[in-house]
N, C-alpha and C. Protein backbone atom coordinates (compact mmCIF):
# COMPACT_ATOMS: atom_id res chain seq x y z
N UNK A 1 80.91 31.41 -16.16
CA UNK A 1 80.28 30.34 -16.93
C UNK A 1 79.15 29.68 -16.14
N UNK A 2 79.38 29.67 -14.53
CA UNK A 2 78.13 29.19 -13.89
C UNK A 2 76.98 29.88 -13.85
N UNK A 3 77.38 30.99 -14.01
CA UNK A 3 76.12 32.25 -13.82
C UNK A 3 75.22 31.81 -15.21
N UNK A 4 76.48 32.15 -16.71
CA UNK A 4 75.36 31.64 -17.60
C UNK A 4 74.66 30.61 -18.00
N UNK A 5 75.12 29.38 -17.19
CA UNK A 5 74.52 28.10 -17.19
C UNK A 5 73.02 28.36 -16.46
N UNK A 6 73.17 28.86 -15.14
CA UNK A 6 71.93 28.77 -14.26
C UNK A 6 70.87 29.23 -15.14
N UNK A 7 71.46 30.96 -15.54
CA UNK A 7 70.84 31.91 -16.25
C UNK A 7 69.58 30.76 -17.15
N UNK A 8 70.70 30.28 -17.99
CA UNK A 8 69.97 29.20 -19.18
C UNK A 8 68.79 28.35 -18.54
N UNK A 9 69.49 27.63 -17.59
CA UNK A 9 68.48 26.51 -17.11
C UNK A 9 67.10 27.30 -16.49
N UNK A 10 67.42 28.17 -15.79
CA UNK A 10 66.34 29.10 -15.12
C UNK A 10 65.38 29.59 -16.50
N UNK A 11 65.61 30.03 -17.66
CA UNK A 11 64.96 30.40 -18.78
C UNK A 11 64.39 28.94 -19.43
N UNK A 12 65.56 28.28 -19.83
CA UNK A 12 64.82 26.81 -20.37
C UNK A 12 63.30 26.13 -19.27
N UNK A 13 63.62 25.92 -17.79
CA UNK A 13 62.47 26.05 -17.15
C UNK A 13 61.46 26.42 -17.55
N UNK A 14 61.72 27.92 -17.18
CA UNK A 14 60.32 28.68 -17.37
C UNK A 14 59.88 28.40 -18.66
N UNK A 15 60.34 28.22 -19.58
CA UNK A 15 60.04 28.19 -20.90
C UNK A 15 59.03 26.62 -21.34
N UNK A 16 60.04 25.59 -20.46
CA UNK A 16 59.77 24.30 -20.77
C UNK A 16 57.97 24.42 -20.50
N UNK A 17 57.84 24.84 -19.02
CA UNK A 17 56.40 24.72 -18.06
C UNK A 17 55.95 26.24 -18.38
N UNK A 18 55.88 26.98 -19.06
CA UNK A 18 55.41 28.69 -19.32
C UNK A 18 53.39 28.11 -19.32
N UNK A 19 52.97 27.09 -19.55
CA UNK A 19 51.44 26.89 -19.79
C UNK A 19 51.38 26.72 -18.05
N UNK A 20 51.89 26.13 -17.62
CA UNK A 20 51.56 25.58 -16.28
C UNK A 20 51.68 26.59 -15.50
N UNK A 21 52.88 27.04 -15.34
CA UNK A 21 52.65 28.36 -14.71
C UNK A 21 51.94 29.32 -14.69
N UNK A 22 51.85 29.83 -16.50
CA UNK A 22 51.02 30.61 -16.46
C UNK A 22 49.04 30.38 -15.43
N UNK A 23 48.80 29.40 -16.42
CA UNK A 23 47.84 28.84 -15.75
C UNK A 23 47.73 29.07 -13.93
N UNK A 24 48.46 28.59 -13.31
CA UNK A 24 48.73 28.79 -12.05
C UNK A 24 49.46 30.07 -11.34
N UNK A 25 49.15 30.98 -11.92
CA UNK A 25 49.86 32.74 -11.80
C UNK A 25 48.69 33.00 -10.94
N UNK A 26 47.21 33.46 -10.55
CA UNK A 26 46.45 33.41 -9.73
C UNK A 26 46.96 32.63 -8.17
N UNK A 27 47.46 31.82 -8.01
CA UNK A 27 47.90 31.07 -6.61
C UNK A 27 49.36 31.64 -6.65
N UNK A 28 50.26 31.99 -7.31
CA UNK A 28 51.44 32.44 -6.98
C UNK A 28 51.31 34.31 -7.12
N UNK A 29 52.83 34.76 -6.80
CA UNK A 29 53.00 36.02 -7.33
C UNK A 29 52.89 36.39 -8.40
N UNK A 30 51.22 36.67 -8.57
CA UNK A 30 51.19 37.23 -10.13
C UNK A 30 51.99 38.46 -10.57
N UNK A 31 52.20 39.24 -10.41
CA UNK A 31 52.50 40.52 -10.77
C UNK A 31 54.22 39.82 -11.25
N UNK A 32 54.94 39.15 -10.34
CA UNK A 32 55.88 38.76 -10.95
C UNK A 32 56.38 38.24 -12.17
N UNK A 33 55.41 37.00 -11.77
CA UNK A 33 55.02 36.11 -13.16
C UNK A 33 54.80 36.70 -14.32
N UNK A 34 53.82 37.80 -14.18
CA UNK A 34 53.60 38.29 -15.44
C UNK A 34 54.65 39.01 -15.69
N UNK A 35 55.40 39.62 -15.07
CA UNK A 35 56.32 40.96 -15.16
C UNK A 35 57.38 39.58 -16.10
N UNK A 36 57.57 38.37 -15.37
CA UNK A 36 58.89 37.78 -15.93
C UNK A 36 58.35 37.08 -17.59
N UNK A 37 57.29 36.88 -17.95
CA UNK A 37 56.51 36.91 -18.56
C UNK A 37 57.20 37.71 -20.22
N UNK A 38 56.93 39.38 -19.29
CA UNK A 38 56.87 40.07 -20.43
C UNK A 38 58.44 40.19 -20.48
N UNK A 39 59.71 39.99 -19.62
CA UNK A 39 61.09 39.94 -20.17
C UNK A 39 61.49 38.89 -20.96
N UNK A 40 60.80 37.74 -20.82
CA UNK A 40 61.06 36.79 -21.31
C UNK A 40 60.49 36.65 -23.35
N UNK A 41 59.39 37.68 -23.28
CA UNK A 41 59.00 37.90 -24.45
C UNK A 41 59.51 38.46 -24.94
N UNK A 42 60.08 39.84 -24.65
CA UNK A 42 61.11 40.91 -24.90
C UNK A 42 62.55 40.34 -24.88
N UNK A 43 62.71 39.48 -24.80
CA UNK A 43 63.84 38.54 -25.46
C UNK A 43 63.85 37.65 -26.37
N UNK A 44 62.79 37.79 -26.62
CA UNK A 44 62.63 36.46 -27.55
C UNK A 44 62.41 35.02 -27.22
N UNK A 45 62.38 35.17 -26.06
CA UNK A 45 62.68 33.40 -25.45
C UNK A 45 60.89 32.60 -25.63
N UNK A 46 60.08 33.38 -25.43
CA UNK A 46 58.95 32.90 -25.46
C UNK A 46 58.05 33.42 -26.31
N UNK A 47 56.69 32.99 -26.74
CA UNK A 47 55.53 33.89 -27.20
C UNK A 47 54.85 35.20 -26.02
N UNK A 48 53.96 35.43 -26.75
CA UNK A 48 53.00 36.42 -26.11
C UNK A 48 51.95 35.42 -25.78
N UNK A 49 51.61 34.22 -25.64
CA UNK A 49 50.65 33.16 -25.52
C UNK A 49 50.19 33.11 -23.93
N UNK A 50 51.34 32.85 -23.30
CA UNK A 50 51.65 32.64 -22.08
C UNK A 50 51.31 33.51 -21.10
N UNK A 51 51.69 34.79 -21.62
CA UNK A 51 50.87 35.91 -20.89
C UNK A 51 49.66 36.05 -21.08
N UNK A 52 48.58 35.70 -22.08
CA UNK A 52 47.28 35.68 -22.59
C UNK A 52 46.55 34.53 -21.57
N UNK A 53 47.39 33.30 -21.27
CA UNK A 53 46.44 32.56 -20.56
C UNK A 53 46.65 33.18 -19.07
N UNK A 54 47.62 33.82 -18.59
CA UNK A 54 48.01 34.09 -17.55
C UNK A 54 46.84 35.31 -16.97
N UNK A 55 46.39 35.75 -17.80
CA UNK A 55 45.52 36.80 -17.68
C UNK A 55 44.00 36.72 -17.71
N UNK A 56 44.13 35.32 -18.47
CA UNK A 56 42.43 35.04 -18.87
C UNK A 56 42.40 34.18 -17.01
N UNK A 57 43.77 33.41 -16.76
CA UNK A 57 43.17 32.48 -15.56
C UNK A 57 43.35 33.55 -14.38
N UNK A 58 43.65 34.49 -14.88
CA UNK A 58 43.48 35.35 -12.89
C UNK A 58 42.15 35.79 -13.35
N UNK A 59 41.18 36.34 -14.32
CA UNK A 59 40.13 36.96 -14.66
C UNK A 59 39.32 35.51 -14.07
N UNK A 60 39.75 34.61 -14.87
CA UNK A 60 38.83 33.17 -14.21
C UNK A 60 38.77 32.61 -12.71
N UNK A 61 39.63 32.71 -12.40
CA UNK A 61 40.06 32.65 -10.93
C UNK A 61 39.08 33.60 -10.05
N UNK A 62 39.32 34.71 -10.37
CA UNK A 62 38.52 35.96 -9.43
C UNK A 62 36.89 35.75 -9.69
N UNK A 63 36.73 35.55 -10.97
CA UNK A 63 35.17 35.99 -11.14
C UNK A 63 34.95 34.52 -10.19
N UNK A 64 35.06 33.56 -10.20
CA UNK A 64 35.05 32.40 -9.65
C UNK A 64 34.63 32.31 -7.80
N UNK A 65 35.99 32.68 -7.62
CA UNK A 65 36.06 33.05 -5.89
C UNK A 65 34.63 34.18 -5.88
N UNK A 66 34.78 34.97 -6.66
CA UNK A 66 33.15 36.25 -6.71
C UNK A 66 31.69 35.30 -6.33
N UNK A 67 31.77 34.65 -7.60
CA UNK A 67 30.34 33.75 -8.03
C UNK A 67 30.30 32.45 -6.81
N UNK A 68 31.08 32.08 -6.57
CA UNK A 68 31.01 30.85 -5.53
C UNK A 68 30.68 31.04 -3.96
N UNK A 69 31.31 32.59 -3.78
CA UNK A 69 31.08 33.42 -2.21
C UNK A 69 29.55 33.76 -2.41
N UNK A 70 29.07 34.20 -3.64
CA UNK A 70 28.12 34.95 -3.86
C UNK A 70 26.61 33.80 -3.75
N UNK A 71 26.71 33.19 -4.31
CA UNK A 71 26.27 31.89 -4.75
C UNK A 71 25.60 31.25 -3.19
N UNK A 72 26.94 30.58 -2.50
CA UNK A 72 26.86 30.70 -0.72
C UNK A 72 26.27 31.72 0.07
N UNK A 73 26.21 32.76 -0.61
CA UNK A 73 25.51 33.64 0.85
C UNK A 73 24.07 33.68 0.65
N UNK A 74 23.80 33.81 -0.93
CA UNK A 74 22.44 33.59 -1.10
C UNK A 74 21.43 32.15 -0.57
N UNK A 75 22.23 31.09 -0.23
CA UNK A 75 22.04 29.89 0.37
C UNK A 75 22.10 29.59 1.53
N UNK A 76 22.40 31.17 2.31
CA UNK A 76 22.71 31.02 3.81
C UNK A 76 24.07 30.35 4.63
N UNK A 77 24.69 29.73 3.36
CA UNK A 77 25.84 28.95 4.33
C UNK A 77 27.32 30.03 4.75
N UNK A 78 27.35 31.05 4.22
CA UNK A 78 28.12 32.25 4.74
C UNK A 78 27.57 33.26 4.70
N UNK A 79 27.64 34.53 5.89
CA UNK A 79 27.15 35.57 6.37
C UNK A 79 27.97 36.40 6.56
N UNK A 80 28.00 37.36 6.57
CA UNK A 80 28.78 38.76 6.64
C UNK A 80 29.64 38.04 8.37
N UNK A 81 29.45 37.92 9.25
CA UNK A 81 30.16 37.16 10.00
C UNK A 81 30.94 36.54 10.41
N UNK A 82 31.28 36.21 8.58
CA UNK A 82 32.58 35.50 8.59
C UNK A 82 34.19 36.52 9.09
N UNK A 83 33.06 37.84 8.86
CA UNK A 83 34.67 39.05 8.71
C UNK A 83 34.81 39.16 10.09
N UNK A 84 34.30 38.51 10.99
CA UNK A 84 34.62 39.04 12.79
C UNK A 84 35.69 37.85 13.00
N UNK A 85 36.06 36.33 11.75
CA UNK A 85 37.15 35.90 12.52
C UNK A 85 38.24 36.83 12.20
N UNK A 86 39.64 36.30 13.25
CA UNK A 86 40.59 37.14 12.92
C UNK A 86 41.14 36.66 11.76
N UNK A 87 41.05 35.90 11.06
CA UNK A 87 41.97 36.16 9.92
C UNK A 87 41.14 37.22 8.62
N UNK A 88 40.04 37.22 8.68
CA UNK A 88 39.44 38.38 7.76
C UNK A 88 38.87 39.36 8.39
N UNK A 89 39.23 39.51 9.66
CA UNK A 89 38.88 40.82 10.35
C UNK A 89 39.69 42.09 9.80
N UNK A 90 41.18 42.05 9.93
CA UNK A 90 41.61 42.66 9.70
C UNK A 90 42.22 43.18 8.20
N UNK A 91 41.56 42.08 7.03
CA UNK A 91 41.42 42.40 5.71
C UNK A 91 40.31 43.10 5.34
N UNK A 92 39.33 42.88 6.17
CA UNK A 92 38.13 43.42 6.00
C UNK A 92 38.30 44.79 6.76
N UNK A 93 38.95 45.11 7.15
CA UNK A 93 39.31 46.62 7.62
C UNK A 93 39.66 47.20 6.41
N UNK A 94 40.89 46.49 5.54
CA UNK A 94 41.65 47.08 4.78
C UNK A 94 40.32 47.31 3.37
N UNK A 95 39.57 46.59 3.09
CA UNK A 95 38.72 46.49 1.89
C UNK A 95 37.85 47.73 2.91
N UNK A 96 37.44 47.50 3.78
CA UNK A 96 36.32 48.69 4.52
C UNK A 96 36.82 50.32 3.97
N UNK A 97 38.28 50.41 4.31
CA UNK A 97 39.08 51.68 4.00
C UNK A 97 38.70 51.77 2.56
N UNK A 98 39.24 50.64 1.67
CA UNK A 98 39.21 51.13 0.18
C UNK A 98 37.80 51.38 -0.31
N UNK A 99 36.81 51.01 0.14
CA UNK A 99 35.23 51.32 0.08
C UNK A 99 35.04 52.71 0.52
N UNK A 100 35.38 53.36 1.35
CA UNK A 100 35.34 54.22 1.86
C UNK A 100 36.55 55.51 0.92
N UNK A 101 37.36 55.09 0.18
CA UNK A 101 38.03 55.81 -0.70
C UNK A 101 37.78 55.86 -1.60
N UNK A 102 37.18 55.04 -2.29
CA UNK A 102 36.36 54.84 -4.03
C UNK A 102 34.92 54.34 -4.01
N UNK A 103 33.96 54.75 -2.77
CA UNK A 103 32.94 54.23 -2.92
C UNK A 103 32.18 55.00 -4.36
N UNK A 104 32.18 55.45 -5.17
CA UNK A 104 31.86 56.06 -5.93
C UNK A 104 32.52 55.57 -7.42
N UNK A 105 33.70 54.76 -7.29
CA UNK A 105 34.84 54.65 -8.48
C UNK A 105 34.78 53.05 -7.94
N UNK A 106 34.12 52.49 -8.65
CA UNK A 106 34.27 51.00 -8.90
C UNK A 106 35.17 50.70 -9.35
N UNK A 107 35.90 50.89 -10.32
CA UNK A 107 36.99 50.56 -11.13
C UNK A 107 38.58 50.91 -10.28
N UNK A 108 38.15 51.94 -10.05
CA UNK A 108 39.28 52.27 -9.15
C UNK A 108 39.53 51.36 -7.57
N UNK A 109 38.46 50.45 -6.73
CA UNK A 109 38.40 49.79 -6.18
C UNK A 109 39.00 49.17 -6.23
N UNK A 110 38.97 48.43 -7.26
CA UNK A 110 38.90 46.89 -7.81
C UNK A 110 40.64 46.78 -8.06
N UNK A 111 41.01 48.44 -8.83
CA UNK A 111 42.33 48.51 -8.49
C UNK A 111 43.39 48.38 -7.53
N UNK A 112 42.34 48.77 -6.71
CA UNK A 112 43.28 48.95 -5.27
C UNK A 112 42.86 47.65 -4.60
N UNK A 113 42.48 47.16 -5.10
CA UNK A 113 42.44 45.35 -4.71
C UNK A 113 43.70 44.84 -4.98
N UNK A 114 43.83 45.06 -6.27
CA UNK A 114 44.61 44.40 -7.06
C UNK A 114 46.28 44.72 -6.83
N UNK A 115 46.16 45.74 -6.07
CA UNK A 115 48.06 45.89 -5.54
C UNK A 115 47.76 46.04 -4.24
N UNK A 116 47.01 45.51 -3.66
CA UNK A 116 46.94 45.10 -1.93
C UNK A 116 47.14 43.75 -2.25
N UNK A 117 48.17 43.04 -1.31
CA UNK A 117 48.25 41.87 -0.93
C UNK A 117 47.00 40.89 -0.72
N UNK A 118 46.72 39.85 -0.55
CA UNK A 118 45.91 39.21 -0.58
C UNK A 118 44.63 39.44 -1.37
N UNK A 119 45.09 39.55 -2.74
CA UNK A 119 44.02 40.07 -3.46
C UNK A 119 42.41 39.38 -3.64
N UNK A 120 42.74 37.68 -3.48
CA UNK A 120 41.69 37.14 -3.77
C UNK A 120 40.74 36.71 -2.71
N UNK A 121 41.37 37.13 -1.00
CA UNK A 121 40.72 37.43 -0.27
C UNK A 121 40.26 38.66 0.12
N UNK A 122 40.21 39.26 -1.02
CA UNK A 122 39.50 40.89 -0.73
C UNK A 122 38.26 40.73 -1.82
N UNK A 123 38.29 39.79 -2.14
CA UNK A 123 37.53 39.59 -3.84
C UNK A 123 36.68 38.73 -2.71
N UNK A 124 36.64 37.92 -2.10
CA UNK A 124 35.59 36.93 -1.34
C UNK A 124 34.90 37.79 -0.23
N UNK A 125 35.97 38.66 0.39
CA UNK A 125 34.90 39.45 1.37
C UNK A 125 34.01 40.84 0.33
N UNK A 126 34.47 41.00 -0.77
CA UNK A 126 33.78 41.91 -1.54
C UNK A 126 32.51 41.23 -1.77
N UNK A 127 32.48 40.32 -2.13
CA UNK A 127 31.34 39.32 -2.39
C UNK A 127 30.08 39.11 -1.76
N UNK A 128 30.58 38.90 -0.02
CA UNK A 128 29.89 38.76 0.59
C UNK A 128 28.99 40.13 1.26
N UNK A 129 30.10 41.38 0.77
CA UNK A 129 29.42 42.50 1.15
C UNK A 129 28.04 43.56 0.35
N UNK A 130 29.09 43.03 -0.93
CA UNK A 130 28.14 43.64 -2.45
C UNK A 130 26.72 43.25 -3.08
N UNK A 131 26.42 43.98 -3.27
CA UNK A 131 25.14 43.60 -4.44
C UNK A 131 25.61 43.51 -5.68
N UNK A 132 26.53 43.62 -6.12
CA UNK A 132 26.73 43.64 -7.76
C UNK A 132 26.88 42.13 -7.88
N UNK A 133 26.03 41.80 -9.04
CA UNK A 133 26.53 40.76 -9.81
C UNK A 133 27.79 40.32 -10.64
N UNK A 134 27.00 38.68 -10.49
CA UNK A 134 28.63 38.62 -10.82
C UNK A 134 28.81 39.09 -12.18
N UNK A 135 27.69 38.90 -13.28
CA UNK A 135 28.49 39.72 -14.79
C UNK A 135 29.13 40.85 -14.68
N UNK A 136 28.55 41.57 -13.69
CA UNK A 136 29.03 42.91 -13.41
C UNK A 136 30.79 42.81 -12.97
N UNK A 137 30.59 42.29 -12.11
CA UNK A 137 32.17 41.98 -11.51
C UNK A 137 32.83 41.21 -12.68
N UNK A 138 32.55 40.41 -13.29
CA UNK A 138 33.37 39.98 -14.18
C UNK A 138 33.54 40.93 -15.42
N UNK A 139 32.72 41.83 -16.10
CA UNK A 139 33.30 42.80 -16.69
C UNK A 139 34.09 43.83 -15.93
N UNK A 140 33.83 44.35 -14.79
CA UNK A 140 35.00 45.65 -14.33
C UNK A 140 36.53 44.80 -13.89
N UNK A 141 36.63 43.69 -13.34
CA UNK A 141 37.50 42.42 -13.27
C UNK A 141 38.19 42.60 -14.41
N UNK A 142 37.78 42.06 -15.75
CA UNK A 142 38.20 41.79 -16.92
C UNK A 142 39.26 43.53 -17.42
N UNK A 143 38.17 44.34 -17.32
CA UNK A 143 39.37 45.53 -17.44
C UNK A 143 39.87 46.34 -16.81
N UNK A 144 40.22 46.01 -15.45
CA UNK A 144 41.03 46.59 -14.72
C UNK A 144 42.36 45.44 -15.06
N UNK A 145 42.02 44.16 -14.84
CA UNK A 145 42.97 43.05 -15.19
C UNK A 145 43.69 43.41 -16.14
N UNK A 146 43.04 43.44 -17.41
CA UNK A 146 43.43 43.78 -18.65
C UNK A 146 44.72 44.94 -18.36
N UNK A 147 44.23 46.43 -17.63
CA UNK A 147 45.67 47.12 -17.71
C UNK A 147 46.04 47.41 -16.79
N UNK A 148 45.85 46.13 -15.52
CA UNK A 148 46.86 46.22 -14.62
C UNK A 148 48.19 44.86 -14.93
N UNK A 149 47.97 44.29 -15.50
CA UNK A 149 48.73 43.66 -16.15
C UNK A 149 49.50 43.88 -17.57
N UNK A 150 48.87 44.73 -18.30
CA UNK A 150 50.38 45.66 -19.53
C UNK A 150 50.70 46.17 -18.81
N UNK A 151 50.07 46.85 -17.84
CA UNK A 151 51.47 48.13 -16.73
C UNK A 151 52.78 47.13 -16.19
N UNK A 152 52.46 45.81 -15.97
CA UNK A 152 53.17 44.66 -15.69
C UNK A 152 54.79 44.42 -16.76
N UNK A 153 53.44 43.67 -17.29
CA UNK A 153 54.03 43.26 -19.15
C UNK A 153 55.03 43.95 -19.85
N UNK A 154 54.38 45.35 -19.80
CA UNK A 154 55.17 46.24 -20.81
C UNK A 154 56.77 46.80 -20.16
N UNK A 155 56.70 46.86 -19.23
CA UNK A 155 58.35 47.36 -19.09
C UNK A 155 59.13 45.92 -18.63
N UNK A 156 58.62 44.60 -18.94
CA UNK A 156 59.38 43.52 -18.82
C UNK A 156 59.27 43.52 -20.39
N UNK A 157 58.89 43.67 -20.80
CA UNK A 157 59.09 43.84 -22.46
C UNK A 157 60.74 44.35 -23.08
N UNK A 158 60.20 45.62 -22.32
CA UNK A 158 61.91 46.04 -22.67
C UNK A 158 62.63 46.08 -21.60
N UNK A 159 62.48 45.46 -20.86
CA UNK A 159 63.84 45.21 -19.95
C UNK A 159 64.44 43.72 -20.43
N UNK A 160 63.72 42.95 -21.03
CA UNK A 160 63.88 41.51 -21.75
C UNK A 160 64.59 42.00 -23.17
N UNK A 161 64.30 42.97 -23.79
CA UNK A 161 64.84 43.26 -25.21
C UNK A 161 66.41 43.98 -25.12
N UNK A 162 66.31 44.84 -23.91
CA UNK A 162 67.44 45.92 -23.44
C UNK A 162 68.57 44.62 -23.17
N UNK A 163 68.18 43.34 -21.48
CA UNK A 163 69.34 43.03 -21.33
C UNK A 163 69.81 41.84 -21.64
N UNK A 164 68.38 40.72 -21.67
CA UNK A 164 68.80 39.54 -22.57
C UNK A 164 69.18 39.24 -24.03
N UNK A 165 68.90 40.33 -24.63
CA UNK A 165 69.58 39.75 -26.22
C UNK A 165 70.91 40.68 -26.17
N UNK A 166 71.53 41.10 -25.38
CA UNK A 166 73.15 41.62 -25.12
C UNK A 166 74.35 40.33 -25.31
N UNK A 167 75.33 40.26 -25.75
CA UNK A 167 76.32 39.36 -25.50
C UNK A 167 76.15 38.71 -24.21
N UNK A 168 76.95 37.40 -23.81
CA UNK A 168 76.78 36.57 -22.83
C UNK A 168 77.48 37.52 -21.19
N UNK A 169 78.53 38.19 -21.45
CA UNK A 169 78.84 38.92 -20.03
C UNK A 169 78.22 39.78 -19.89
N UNK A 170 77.77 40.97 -20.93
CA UNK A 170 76.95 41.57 -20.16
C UNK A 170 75.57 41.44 -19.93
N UNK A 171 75.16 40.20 -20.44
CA UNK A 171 73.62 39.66 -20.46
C UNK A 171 73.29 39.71 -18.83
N UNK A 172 74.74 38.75 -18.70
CA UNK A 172 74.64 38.06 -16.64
C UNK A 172 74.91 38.94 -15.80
N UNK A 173 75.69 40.10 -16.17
CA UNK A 173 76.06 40.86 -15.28
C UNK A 173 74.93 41.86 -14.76
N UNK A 174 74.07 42.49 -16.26
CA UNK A 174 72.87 43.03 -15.73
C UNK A 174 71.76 42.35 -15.34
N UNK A 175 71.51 41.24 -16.10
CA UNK A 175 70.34 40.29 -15.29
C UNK A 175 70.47 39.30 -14.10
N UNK A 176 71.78 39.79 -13.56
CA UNK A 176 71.71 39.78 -11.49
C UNK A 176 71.57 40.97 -11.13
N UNK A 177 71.84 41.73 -11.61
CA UNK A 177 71.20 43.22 -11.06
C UNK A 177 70.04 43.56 -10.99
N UNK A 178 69.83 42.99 -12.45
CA UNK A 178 68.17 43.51 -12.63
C UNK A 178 67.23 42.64 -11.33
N UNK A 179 67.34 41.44 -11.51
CA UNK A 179 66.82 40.21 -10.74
C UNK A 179 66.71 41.16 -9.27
N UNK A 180 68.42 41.10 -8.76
CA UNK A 180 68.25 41.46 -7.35
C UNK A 180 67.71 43.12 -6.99
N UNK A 181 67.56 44.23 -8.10
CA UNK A 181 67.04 44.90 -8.00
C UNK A 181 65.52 45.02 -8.04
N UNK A 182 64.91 43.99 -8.29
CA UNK A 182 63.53 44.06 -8.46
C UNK A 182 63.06 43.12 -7.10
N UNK A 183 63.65 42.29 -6.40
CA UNK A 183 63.70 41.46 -5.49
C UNK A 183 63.94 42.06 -4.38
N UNK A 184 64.88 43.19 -4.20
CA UNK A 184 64.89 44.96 -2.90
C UNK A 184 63.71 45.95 -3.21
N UNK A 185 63.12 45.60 -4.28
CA UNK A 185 61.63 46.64 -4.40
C UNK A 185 60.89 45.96 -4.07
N UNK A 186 60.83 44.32 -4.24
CA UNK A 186 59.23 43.89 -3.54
C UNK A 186 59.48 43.74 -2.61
N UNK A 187 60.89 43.63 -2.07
CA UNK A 187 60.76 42.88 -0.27
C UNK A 187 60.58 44.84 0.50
N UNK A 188 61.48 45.23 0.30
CA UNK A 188 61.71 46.47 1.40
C UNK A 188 60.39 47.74 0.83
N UNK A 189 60.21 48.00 -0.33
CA UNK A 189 59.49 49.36 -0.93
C UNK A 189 58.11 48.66 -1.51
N UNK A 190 57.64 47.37 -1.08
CA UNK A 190 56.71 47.08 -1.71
C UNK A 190 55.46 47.93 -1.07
N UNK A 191 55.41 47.86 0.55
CA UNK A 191 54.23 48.47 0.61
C UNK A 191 54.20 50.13 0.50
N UNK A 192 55.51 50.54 0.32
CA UNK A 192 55.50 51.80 0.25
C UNK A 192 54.79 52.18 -1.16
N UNK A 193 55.45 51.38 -2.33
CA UNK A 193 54.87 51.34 -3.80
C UNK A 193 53.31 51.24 -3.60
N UNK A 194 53.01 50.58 -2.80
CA UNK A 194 51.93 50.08 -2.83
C UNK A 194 50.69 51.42 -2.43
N UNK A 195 51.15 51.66 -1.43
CA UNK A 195 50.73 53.61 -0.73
C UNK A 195 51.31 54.34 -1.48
N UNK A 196 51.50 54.02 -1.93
CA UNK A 196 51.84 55.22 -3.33
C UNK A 196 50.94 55.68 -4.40
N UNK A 197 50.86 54.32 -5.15
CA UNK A 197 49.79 53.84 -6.30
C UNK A 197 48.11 54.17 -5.21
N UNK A 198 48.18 53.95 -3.98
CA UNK A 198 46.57 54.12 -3.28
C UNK A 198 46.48 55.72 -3.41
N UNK A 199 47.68 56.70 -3.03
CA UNK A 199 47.01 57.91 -2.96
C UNK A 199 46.93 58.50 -3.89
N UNK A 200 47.80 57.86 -5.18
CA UNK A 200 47.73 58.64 -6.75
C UNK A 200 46.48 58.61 -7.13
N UNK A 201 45.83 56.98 -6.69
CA UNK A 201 44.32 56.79 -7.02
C UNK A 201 43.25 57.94 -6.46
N UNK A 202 43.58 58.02 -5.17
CA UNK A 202 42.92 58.67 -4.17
C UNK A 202 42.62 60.47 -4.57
N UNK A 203 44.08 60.48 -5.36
CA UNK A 203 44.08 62.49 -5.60
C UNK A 203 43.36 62.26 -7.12
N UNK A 204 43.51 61.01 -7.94
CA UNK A 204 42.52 61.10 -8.86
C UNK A 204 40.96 61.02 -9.08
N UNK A 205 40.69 59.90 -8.49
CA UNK A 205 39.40 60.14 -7.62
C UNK A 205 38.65 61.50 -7.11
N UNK A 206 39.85 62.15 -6.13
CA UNK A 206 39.28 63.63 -6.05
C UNK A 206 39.12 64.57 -7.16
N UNK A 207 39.95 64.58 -7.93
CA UNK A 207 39.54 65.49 -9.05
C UNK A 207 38.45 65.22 -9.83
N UNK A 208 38.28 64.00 -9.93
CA UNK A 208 37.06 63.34 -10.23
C UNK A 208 35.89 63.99 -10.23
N UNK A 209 35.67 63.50 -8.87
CA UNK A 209 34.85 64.08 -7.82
C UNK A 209 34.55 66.06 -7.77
N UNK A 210 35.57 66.49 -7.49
CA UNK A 210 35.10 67.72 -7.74
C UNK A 210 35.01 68.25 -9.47
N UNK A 211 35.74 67.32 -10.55
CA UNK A 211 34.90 67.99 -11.66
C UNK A 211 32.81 68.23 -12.15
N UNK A 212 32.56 66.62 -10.90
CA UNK A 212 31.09 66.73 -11.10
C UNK A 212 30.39 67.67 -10.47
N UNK A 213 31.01 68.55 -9.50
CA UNK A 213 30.56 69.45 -8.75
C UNK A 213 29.94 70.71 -9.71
């Protein structure tokens, strides 16, 4: 009975504040958010609303951090220089690599931004390195966003339909499983997932590449 109490209050929460959060999914674990997002829809507990702003404010968020770095360098007050301190030295390695793997596949970049950690500091040193504008960045932004987030969405969809609309014991019994099973994939297999999704990109890219040959 305590399990399904928490269960409740933990859903009533999210449910109560779903604008606020959403809104604020850019500064937290997005990928989560959205993922809990789409179980929570796939149960019925919420709209599809919530995920819509959640998506428009990371698109707003990024083009933002883009246009504001961009904006500054043209004004002289930041310089490529900034990447020799250590805290963006060694992000700026990691964006250097992914330049060097999709310099050719913009889209695919932007991907591999987007499941590297510190995403929105790879978006500020992109900024300072690039010539693309920002409309530019804000359209390839907008649809990589767009379906890196249903890849999110959609299997919290039905994992929300599969275990929350079940009777009350087996609702709790699988949604601590589910919970703590998704909570041993981001802590222990996240960066492995993560090198995973880079070289799937990477062998697609190549085929790419040698079909223009």
């Amino acid at each position: 009975m305590l399990s399904v109490n928490l269960i409740e209050q933990v859903t009533a929460t999210i449910a109560q504040y779903q604008y606020l959060i959403a809104v604020t999914t850019p500064l937290t674990i997005g990928e989560v958010t959205l993922h809990a997002f789409g179980v929570l829809y796939g149960s019925g507990k919420t709209t599809i609303y919530p995920f819509l702003v959640g998506v428009i404010s990371i698109i707003t968020f990024e083009t933002a951090v883009y246009a504001v770095t961009q904006a500054l360098k043209r004004t002289g007050v930041l310089s490529n220089r900034v990447t020799s301190r250590p805290f963006f030295k060694k992000l700026d390695a990691v964006l250097k690599t992914y330049e060097r793997q999709f310099q050719h596949h913009i889209y695919f970049l932007i991907v591999a931004m987007k499941i590297a950690p510190m995403t929105k500091g790879l978006v500020f040193l992109l900024a300072l390195r690039s010539n693309m504008s920002t409309w530019s960045f804000f359209i390839r932004d907008t649809v990589v966003t767009v379906i890196w987030t249903l890849f999110l969405f959609v299997p919290g969809y039905f994992v929300g339909r599969d275990i929350l609309t079940r009777e009350a014991g087996l609702e709790i019994s699988n949604t601590i499983l589910y919970a703590v099973a998704l909570f041993v994939a981001i802590v222990l297999f996240g960066k492995h997932i993560q090198r995973g999704l880079t070289y799937l990109m990477q062998k697609i890219v190549q085929r790419l590449d040698q079909s223009k040959r």
